[in-house]
Protein backbone atom coordinates (compact mmCIF):
# COMPACT_ATOMS: atom_id res chain seq x y z
CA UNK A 1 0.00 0.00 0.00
CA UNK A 2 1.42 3.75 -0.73
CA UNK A 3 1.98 5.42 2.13
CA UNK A 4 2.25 8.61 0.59
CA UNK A 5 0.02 11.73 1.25
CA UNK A 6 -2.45 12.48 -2.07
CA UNK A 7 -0.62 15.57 -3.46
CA UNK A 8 -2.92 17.59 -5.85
CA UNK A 9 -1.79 19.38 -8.68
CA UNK A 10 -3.19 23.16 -8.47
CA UNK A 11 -4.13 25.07 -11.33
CA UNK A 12 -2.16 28.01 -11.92
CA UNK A 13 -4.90 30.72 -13.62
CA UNK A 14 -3.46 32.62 -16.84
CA UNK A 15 -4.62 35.81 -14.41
CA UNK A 16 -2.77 34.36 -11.65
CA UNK A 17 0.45 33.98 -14.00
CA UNK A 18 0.52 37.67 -15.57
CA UNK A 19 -0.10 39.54 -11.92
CA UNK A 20 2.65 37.79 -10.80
CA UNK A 21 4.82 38.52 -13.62
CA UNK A 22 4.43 41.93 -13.06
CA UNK A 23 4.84 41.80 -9.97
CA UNK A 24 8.43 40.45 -10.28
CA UNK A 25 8.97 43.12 -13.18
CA UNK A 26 8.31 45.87 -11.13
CA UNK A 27 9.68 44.45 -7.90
CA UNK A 28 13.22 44.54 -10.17
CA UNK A 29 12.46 48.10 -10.80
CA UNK A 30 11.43 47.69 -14.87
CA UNK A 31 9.31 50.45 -14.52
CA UNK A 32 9.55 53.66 -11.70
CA UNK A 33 7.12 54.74 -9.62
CA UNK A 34 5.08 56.89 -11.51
CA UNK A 35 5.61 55.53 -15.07
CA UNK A 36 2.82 54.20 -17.15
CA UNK A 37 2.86 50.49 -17.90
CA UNK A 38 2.64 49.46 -21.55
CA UNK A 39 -1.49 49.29 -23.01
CA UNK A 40 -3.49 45.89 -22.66
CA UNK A 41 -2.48 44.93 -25.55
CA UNK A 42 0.83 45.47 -25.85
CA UNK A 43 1.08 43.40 -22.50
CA UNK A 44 -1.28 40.66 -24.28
CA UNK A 45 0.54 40.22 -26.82
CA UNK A 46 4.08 39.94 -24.52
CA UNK A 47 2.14 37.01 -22.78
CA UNK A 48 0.43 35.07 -25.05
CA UNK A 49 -2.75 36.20 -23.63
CA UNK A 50 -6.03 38.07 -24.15
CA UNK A 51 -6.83 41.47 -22.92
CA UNK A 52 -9.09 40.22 -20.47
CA UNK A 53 -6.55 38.48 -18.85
CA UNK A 54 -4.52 41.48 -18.74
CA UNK A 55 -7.33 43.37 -17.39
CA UNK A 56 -8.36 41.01 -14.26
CA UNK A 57 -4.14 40.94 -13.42
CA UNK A 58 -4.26 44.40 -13.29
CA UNK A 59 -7.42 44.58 -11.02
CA UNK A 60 -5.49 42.64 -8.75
CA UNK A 61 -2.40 44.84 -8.68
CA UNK A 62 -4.81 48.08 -8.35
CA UNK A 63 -6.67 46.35 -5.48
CA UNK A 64 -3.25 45.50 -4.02
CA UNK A 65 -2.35 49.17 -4.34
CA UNK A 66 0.50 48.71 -6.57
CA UNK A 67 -0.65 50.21 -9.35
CA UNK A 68 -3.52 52.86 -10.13
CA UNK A 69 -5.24 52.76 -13.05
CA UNK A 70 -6.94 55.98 -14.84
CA UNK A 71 -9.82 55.94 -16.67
CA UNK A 72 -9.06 57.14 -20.64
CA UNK A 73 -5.11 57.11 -19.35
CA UNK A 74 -3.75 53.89 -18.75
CA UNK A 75 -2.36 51.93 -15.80
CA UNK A 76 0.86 53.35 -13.82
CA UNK A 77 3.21 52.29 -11.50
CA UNK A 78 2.11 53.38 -7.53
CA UNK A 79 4.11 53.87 -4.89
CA UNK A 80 3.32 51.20 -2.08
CA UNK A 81 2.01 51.61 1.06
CA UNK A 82 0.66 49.14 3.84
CA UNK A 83 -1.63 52.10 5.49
CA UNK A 84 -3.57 52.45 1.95
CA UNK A 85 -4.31 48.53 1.94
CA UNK A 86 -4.50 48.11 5.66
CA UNK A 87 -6.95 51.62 5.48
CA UNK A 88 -9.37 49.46 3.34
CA UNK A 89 -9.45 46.38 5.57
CA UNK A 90 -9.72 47.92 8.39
CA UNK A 91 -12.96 48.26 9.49
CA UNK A 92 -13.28 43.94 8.92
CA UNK A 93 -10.25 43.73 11.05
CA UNK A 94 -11.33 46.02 14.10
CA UNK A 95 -14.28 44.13 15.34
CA UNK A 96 -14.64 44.82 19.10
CA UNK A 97 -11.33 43.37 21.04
CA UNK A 98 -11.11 43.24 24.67
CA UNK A 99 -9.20 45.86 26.90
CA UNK A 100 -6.44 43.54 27.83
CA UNK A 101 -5.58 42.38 23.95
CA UNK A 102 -5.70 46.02 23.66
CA UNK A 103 -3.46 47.44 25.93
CA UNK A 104 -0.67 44.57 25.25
CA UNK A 105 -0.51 45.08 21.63
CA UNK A 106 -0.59 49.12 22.22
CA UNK A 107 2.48 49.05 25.09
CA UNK A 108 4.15 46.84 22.67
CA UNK A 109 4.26 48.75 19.73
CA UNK A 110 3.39 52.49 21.34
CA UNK A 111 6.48 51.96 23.63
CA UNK A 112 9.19 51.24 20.85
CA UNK A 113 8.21 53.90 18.70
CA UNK A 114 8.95 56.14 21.42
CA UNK A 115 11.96 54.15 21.92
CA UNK A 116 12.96 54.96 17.77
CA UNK A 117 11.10 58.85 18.39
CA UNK A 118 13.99 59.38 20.98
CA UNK A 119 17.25 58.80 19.08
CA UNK A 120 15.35 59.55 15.49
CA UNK A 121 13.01 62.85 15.53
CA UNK A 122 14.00 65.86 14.71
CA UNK A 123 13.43 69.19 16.44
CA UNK A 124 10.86 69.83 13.77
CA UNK A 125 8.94 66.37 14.12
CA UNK A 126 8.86 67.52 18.48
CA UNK A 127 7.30 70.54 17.86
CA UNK A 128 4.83 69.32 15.37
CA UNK A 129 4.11 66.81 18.10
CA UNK A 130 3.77 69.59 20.58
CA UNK A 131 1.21 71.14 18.52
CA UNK A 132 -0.39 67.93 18.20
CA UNK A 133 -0.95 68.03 21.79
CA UNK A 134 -1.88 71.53 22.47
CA UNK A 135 -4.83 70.70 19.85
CA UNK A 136 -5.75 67.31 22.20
CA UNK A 137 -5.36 69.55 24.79
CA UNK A 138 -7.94 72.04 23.98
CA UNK A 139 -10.13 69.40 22.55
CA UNK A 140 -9.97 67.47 25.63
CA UNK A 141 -10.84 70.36 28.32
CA UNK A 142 -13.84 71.67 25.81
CA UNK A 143 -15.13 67.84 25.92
CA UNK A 144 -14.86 68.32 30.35
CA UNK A 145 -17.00 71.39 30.16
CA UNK A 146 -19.66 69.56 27.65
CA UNK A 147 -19.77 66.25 27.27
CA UNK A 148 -20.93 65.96 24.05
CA UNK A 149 -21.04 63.61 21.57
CA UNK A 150 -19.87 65.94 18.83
CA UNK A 151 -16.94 67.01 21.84
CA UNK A 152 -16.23 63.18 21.64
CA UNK A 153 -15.41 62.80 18.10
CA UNK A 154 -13.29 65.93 17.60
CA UNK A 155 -11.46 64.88 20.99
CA UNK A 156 -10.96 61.03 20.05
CA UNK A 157 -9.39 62.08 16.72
CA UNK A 158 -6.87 64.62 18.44
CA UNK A 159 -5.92 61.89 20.72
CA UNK A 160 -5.64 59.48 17.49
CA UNK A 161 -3.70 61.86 15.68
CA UNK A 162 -0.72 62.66 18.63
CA UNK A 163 -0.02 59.07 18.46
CA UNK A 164 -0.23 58.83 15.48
CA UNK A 165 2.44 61.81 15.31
CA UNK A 166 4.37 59.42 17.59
CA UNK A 167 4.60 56.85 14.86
CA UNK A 168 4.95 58.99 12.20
CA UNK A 169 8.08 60.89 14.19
CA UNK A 170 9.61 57.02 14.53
CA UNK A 171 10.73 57.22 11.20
CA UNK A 172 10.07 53.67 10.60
CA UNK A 173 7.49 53.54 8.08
CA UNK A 174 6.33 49.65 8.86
CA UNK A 175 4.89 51.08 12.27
CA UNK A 176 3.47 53.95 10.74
CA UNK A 177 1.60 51.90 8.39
CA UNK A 178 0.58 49.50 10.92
CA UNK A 179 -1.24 52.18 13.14
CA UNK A 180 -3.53 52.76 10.42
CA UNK A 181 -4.42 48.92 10.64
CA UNK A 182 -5.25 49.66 14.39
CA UNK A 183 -6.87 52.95 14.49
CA UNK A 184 -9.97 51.77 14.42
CA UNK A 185 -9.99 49.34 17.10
CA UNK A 186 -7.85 52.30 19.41
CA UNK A 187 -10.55 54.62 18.31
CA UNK A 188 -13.58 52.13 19.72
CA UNK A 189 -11.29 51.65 22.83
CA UNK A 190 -11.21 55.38 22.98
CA UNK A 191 -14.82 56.50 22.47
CA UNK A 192 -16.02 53.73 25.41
CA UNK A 193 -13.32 54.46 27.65
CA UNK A 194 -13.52 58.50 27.79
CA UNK A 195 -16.88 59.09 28.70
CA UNK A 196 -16.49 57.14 31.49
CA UNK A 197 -13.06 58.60 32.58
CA UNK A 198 -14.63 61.71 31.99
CA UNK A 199 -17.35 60.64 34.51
CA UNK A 200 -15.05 59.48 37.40
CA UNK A 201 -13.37 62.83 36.44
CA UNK A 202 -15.89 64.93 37.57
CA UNK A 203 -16.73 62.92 40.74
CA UNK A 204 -13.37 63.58 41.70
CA UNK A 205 -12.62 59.45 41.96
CA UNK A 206 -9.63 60.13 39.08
CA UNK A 207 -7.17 62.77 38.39
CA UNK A 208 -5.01 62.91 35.90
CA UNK A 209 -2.39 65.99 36.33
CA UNK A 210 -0.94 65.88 34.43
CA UNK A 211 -2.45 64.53 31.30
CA UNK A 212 -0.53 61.40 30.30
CA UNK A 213 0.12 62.60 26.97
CA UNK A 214 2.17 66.11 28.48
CA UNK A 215 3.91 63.00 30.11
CA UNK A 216 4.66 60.76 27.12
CA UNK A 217 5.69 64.43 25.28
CA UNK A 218 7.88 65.35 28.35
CA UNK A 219 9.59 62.42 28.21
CA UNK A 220 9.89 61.73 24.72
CA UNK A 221 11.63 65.52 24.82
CA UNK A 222 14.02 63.92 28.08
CA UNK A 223 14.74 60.89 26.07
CA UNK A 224 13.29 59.14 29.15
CA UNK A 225 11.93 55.64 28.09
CA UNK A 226 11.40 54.71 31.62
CA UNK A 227 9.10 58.09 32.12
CA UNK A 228 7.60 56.47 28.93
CA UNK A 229 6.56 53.38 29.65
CA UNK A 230 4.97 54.50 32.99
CA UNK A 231 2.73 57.09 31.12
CA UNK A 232 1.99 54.43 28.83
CA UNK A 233 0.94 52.21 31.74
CA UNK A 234 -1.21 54.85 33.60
CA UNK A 235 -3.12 55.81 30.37
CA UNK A 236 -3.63 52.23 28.90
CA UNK A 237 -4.38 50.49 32.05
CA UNK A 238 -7.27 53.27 33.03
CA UNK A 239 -10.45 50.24 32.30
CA UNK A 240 -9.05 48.57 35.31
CA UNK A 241 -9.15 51.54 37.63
CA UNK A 242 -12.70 52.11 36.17
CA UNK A 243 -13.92 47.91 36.38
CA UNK A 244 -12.49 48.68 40.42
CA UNK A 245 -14.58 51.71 41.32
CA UNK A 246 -17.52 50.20 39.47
């Protein structure tokens, strides 16, 4: 008797074939970033195929955000990005995660781009971030005075965008892209958790003076990672104070 595993043959697709092929031709840099690929047919004809063909492979490579194609134009080379594909997926990938898988995966990654920030960003990227914060800051004491859900919004994306500034300032593109992935599931943590912060705020059961984020800016200007990381803690770690005094 043969011991040996069926092994199926799989059917490579002509489609499958050509968007691969040019992937490899632009991965080795045959055309820029910016350049227009040859027309439909001329790449047909190169492959043996019809223009159909052509046409699905390069639905792919638009959907995979390596190329763009314009209507009456042609098709041209796009620079990549993660952020533009993750932007799209986002919303499947940010169903409702708990506070703990939330807070790991945010000290994690939040933590070593301050880490990169500190020997990295400029004097221009710091003061960009400090008018990132002045903007949270003003967005977060109009929310105190009226707790509205309009307030909310505007203050959830300040608070979005100074860490996002904090990624961005890393210099290391790969995190900066993979915020995007996870602002929507920090922005659902965010829009549950600051109403009711806000509420044990004004029956004096939490303070927070400082703001954590003057903390994280203060010690992202000290090039304390220590200073950091506790910031990080206080902020991310707020649901348990709030599960406690419930």
């Amino acid at each position: 008797m043969n011991d040996k595993k069926s092994m199926k043959i799989t059917h490579i697709s002509a489609v499958e074939q050509v968007c691969e092929s040019l992937k490899q031709s632009i991965l080795a840099d045959e055309w820029q970033i910016g350049e227009k690929l040859p027309s439909e047919s001329s790449l047909a004809e190169l492959y043996g195929v019809n223009r159909l063909t052509v046409r699905m492979a390069l639905q792919k490579l638009n959907t995979l955000g390596v190329v763009e194609t314009k209507v009456g134009e042609g098709t041209y080379i796009k620079k990549f990005s993660l952020g533009d594909l993750f932007y799209d997926i986002s919303d499947f990938f940010s169903s409702k995660k708990p506070f703990d898988e939330i807070y790991s995966l945010r000290m994690l990654i939040e933590v070593e781009c301050c880490r990169l920030a500190m020997i990295h960003a400029t004097n221009h990227d710091l003061k960009n971030l400090k008018k990132q914060l002045d903007r949270y800051l003003a967005a977060r004491e109009c929310f105190q005075q009226t707790a509205t859900e309009d307030l909310l919004q505007i203050l959830v994306e300040e608070d979005l965008l100074f860490h996002y500034h904090i990624f961005r300032i890393s210099h290391n593109t790969v995190y900066a892209d993979l915020f995007l992935l996870i602002k929507n599931i920090i922005r659902q943590y965010l829009l549950e958790i600051i109403p009711r912060k806000n509420n044990l705020w004004i029956e004096k059961k939490y303070s927070e003076d400082p703001d954590n984020h003057v903390t994280i800016y203060k010690a992202l200007l000290d090039k304390d990672l220590e200073a950091c990381k506790q910031a990080y803690n206080e902020a991310l770690s707020i649901n348990l104070v709030m599960e406690d005094s419930e």
